[in-house]
PDB file of N, CA and C in Angstrom:
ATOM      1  N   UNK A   1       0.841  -1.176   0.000  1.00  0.00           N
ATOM      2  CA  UNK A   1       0.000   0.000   0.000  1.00  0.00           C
ATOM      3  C   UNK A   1       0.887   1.240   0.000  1.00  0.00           C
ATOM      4  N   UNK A   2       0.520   2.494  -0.724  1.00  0.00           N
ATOM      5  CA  UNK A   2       0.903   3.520  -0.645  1.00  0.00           C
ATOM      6  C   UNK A   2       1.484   3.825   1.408  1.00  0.00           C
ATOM      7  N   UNK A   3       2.585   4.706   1.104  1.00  0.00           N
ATOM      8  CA  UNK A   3       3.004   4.951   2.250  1.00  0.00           C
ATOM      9  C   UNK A   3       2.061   6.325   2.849  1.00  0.00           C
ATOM     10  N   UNK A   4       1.373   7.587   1.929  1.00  0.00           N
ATOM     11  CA  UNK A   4       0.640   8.137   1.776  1.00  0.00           C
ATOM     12  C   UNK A   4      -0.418   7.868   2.154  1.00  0.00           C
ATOM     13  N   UNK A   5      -1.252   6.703   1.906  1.00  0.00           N
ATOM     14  CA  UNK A   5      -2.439   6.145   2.149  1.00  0.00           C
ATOM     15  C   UNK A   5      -2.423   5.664   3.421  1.00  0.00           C
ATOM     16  N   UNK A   6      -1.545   4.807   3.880  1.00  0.00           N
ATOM     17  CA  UNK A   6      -1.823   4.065   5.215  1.00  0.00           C
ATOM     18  C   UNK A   6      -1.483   5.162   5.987  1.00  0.00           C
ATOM     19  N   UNK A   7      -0.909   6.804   6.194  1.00  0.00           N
ATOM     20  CA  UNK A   7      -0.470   7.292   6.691  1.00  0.00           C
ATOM     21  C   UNK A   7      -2.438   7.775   6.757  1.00  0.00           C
ATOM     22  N   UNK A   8      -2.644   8.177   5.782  1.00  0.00           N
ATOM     23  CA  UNK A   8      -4.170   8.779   5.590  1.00  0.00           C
ATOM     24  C   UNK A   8      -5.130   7.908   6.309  1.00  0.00           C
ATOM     25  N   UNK A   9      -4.941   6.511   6.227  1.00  0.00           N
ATOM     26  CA  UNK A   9      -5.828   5.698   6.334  1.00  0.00           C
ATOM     27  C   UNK A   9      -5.705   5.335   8.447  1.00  0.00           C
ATOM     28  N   UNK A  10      -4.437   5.611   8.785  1.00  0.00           N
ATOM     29  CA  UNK A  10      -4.277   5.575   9.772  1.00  0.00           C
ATOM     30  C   UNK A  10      -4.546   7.004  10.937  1.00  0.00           C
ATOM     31  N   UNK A  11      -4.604   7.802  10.282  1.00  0.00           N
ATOM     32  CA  UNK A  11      -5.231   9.111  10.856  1.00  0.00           C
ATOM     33  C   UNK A  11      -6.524   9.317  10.478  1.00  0.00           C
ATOM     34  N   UNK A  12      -6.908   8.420   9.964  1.00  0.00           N
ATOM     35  CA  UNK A  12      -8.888   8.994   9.983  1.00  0.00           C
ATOM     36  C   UNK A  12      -9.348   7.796  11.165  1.00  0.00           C
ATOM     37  N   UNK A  13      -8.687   6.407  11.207  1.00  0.00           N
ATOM     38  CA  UNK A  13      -8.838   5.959  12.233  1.00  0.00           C
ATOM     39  C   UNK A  13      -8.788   6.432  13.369  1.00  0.00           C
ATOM     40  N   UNK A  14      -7.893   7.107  13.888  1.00  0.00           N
ATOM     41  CA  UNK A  14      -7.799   7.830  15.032  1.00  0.00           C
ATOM     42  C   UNK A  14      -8.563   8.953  15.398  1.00  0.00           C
ATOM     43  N   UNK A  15      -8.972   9.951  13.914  1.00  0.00           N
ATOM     44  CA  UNK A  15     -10.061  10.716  14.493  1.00  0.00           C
ATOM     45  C   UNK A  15     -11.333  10.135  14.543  1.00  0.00           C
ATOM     46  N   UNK A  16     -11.591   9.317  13.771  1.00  0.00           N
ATOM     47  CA  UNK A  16     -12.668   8.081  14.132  1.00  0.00           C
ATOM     48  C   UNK A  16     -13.275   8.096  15.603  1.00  0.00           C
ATOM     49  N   UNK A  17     -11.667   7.595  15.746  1.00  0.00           N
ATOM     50  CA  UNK A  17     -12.027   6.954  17.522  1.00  0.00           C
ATOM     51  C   UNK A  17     -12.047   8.176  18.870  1.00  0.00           C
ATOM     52  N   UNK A  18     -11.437   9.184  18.550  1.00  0.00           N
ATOM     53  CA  UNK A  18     -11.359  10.685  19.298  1.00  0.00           C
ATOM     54  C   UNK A  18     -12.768  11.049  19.278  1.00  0.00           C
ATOM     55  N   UNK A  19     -13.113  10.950  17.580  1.00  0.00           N
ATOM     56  CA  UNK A  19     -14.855  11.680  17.579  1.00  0.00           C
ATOM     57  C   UNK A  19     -15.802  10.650  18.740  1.00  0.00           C
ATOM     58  N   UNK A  20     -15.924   9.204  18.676  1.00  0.00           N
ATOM     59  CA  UNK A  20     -16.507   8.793  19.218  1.00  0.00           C
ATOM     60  C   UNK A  20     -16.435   8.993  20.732  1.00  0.00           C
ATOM     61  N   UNK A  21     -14.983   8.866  21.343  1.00  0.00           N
ATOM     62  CA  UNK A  21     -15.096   9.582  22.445  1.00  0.00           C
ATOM     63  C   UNK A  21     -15.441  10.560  22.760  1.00  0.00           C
ATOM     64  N   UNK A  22     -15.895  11.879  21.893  1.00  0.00           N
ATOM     65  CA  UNK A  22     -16.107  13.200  22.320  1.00  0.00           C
ATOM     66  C   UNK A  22     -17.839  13.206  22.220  1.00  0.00           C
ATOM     67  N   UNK A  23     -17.970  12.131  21.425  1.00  0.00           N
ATOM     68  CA  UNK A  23     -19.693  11.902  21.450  1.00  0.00           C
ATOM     69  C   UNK A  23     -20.212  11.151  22.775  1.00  0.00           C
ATOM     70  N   UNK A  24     -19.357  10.517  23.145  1.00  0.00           N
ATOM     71  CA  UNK A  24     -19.588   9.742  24.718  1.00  0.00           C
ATOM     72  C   UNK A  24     -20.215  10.920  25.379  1.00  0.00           C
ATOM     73  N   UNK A  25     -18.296  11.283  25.574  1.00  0.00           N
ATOM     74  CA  UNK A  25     -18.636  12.878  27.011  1.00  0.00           C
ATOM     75  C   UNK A  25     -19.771  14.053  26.300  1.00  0.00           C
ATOM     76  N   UNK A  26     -20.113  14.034  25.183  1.00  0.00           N
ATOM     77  CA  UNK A  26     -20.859  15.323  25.210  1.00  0.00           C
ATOM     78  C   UNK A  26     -22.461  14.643  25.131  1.00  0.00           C
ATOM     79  N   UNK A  27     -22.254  13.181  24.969  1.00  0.00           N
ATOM     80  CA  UNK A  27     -23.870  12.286  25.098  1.00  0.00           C
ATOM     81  C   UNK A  27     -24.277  12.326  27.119  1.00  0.00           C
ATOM     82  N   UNK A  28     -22.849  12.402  28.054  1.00  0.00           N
ATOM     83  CA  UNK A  28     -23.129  12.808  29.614  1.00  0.00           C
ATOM     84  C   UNK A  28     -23.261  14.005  29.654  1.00  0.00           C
ATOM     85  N   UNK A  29     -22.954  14.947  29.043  1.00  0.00           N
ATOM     86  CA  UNK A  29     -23.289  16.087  29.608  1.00  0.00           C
ATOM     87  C   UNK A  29     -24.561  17.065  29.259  1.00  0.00           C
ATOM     88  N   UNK A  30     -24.694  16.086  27.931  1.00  0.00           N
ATOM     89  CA  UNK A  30     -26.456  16.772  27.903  1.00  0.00           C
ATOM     90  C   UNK A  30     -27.525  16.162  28.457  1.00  0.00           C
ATOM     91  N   UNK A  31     -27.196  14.449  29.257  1.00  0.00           N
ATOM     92  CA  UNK A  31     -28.101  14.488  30.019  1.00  0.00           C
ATOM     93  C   UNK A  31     -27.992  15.178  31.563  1.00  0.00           C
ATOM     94  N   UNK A  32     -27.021  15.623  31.595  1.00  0.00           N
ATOM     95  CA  UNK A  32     -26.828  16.482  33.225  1.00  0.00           C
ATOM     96  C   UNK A  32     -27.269  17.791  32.633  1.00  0.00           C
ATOM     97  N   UNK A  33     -27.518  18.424  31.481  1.00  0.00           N
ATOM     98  CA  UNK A  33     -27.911  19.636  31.369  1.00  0.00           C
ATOM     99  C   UNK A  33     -29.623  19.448  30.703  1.00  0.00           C
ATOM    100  N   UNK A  34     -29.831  18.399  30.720  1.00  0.00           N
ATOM    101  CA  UNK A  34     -31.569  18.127  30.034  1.00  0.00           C
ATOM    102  C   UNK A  34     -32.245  18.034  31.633  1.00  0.00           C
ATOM    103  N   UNK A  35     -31.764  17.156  32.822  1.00  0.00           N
ATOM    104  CA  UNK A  35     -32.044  17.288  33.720  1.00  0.00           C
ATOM    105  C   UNK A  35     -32.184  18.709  34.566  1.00  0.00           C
ATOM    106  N   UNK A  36     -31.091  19.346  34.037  1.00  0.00           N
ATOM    107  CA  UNK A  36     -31.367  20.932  35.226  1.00  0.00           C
ATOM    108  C   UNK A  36     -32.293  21.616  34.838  1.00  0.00           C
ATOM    109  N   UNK A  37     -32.011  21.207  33.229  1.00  0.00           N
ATOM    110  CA  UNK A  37     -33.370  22.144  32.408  1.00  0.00           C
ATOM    111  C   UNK A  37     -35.128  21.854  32.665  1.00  0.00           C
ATOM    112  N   UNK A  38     -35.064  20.374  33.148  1.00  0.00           N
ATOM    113  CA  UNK A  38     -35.845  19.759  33.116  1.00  0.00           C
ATOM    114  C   UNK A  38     -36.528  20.467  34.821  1.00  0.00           C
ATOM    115  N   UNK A  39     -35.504  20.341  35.785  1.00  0.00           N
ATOM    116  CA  UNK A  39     -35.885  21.301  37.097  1.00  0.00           C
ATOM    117  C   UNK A  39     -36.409  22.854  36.999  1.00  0.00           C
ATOM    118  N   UNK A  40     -35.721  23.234  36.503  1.00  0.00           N
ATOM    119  CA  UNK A  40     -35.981  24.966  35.774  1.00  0.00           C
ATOM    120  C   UNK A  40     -37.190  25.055  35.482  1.00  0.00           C
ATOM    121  N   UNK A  41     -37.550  24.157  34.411  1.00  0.00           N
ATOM    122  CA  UNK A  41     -38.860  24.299  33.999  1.00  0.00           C
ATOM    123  C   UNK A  41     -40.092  24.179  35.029  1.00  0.00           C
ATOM    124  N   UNK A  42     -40.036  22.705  36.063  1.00  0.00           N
ATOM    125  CA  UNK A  42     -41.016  22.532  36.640  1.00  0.00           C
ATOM    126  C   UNK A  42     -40.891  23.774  37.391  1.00  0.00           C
ATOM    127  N   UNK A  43     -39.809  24.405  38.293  1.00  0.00           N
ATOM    128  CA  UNK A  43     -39.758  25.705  39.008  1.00  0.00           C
ATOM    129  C   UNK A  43     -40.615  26.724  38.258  1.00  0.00           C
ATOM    130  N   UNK A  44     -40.569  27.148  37.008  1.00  0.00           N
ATOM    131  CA  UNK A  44     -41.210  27.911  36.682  1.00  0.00           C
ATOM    132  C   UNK A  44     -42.882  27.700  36.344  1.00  0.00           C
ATOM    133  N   UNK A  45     -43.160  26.706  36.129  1.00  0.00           N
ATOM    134  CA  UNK A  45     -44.227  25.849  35.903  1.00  0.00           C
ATOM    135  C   UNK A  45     -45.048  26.695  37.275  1.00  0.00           C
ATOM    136  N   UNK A  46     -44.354  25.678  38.567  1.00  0.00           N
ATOM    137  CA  UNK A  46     -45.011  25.867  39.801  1.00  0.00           C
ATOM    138  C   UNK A  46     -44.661  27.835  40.267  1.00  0.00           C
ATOM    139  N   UNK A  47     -43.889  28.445  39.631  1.00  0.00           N
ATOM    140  CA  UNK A  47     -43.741  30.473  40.094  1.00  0.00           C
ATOM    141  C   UNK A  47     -44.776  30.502  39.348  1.00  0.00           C
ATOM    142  N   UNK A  48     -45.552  30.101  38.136  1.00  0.00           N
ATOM    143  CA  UNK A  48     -46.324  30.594  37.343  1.00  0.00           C
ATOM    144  C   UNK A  48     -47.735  30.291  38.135  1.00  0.00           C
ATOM    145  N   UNK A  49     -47.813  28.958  38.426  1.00  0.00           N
ATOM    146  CA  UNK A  49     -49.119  28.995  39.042  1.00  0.00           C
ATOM    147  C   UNK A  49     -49.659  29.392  40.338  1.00  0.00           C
ATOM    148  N   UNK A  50     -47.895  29.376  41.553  1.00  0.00           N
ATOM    149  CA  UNK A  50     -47.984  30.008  42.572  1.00  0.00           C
ATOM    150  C   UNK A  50     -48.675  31.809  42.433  1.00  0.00           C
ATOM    151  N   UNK A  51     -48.312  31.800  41.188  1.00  0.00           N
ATOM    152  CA  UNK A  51     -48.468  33.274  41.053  1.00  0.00           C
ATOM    153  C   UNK A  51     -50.208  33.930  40.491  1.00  0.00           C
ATOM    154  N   UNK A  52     -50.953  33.006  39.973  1.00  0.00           N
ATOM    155  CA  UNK A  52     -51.872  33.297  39.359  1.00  0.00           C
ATOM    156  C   UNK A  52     -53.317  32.580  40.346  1.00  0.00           C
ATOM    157  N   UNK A  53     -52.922  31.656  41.343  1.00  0.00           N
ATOM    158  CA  UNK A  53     -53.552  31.866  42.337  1.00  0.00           C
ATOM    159  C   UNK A  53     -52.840  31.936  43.879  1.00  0.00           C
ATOM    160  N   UNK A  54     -53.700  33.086  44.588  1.00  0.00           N
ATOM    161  CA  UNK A  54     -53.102  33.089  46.044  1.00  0.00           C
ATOM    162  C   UNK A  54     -53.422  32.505  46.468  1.00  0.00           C
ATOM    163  N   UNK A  55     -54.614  31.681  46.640  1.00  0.00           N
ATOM    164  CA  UNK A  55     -54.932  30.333  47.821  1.00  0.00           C
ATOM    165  C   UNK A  55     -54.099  29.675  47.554  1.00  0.00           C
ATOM    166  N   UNK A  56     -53.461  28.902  46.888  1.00  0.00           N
ATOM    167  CA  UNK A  56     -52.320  28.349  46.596  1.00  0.00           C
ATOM    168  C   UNK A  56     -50.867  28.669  47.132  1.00  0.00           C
ATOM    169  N   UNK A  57     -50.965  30.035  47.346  1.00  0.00           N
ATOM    170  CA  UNK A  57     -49.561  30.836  47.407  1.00  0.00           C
ATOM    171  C   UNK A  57     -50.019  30.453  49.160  1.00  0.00           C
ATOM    172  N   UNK A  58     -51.205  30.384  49.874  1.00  0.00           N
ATOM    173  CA  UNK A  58     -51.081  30.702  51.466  1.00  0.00           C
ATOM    174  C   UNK A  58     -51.056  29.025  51.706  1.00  0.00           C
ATOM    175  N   UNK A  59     -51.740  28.242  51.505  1.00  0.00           N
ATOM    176  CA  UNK A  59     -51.579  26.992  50.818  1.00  0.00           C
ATOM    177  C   UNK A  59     -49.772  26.459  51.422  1.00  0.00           C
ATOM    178  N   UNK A  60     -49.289  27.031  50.073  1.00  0.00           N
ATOM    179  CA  UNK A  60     -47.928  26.297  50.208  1.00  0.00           C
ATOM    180  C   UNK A  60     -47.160  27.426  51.603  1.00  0.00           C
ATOM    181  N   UNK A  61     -47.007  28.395  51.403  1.00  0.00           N
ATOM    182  CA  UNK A  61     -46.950  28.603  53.077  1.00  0.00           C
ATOM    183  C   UNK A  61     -47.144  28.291  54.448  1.00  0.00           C
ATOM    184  N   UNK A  62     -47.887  27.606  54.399  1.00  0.00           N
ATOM    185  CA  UNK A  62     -48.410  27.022  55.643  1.00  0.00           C
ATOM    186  C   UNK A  62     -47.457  25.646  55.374  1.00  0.00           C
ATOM    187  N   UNK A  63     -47.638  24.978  54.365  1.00  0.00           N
ATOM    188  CA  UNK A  63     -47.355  23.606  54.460  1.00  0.00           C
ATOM    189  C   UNK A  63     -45.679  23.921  54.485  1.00  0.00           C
ATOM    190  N   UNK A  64     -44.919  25.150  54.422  1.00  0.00           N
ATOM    191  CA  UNK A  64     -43.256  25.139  54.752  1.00  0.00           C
ATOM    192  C   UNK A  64     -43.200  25.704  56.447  1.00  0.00           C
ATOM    193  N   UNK A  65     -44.188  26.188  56.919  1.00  0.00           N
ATOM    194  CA  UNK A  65     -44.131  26.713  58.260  1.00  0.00           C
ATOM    195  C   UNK A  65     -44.500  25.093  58.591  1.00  0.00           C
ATOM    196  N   UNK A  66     -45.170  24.438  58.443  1.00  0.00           N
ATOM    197  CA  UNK A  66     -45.588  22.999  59.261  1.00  0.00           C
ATOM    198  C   UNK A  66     -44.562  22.061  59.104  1.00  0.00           C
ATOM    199  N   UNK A  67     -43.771  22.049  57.812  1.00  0.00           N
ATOM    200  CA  UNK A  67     -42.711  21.345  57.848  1.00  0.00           C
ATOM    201  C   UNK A  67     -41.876  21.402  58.827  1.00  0.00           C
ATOM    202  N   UNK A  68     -41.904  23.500  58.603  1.00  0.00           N
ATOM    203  CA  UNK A  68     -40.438  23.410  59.851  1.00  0.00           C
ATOM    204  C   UNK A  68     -40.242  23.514  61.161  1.00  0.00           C
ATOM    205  N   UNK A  69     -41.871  23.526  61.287  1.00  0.00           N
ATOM    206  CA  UNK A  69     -42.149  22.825  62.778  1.00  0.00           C
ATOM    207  C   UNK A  69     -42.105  21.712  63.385  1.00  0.00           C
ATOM    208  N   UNK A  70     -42.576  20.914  62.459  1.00  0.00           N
ATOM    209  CA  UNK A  70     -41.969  19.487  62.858  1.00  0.00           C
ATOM    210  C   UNK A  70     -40.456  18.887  63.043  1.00  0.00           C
ATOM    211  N   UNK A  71     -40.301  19.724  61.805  1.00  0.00           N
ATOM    212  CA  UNK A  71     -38.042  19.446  61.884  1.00  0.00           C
ATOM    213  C   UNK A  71     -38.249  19.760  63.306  1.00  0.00           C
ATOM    214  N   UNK A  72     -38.191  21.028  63.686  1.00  0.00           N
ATOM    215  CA  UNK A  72     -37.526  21.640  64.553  1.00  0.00           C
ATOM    216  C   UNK A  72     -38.173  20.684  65.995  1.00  0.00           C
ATOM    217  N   UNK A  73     -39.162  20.544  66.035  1.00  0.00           N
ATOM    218  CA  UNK A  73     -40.044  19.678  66.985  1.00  0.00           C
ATOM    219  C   UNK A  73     -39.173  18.189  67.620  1.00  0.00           C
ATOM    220  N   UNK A  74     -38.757  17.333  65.856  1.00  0.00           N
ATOM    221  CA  UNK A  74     -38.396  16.143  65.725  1.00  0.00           C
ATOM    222  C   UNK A  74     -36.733  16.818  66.410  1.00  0.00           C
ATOM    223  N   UNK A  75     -36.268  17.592  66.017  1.00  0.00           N
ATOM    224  CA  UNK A  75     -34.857  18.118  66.604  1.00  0.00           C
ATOM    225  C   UNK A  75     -34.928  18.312  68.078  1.00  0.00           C
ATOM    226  N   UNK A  76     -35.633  18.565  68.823  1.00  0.00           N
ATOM    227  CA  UNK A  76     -35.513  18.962  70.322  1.00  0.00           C
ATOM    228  C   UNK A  76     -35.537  17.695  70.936  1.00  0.00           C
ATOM    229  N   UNK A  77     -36.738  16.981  70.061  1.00  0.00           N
ATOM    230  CA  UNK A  77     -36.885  15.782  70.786  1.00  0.00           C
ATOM    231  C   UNK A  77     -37.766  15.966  71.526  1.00  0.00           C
ATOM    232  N   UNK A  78     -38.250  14.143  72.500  1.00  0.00           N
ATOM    233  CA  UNK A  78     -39.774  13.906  72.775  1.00  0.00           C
ATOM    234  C   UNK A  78     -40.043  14.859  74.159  1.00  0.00           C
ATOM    235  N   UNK A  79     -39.400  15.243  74.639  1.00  0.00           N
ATOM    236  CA  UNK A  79     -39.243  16.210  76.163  1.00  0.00           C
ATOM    237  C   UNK A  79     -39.224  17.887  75.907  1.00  0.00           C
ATOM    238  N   UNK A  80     -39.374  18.290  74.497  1.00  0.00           N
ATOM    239  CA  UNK A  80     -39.270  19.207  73.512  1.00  0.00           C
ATOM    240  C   UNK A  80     -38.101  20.347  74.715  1.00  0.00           C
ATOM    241  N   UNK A  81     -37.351  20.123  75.192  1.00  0.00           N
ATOM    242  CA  UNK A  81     -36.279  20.811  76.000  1.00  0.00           C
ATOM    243  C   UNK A  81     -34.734  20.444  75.261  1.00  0.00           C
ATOM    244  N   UNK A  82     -33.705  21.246  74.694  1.00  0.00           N
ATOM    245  CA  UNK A  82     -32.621  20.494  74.247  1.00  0.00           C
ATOM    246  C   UNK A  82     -31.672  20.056  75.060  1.00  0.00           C
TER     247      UNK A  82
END
């Protein structure tokens, strides 16, 4: 074979195999960026509807004040004294 050719034929192999690796890492990193996007969205989803009704808005207020009463409750413990 040409010395030309296998020189050719041996460097498309290699970017061959570089491209496929760069399709790996950039096939992980768009599912770590489809996921955040995927959070973003529901966040805005739920600002949009928090926003267009207030029973909802007093709603989820209450249910983060009750949460963090209980943390704090479950934290003192059953004698509620620390």
């Amino acid at each position: 074979m040409n010395p030309q050719l296998l020189n050719l034929a041996q460097r498309r192999a290699r970017l061959v195999a570089e491209i496929g690796q760069q399709r790996a890492e950039l096939g992980g990193r768009l599912a770590t960026a489809r996921q955040s996007l995927a959070y973003a969205g529901i966040g805005l989803l739920a600002t949009q509807l928090l926003a267009r009704r207030p029973w909802l808005r007093v709603l989820a207020l209450a249910g983060l004040v009750i949460a963090a009463g209980s943390r704090l409750a479950a934290h003192r413990g059953p004698s509620g004294r620390r």
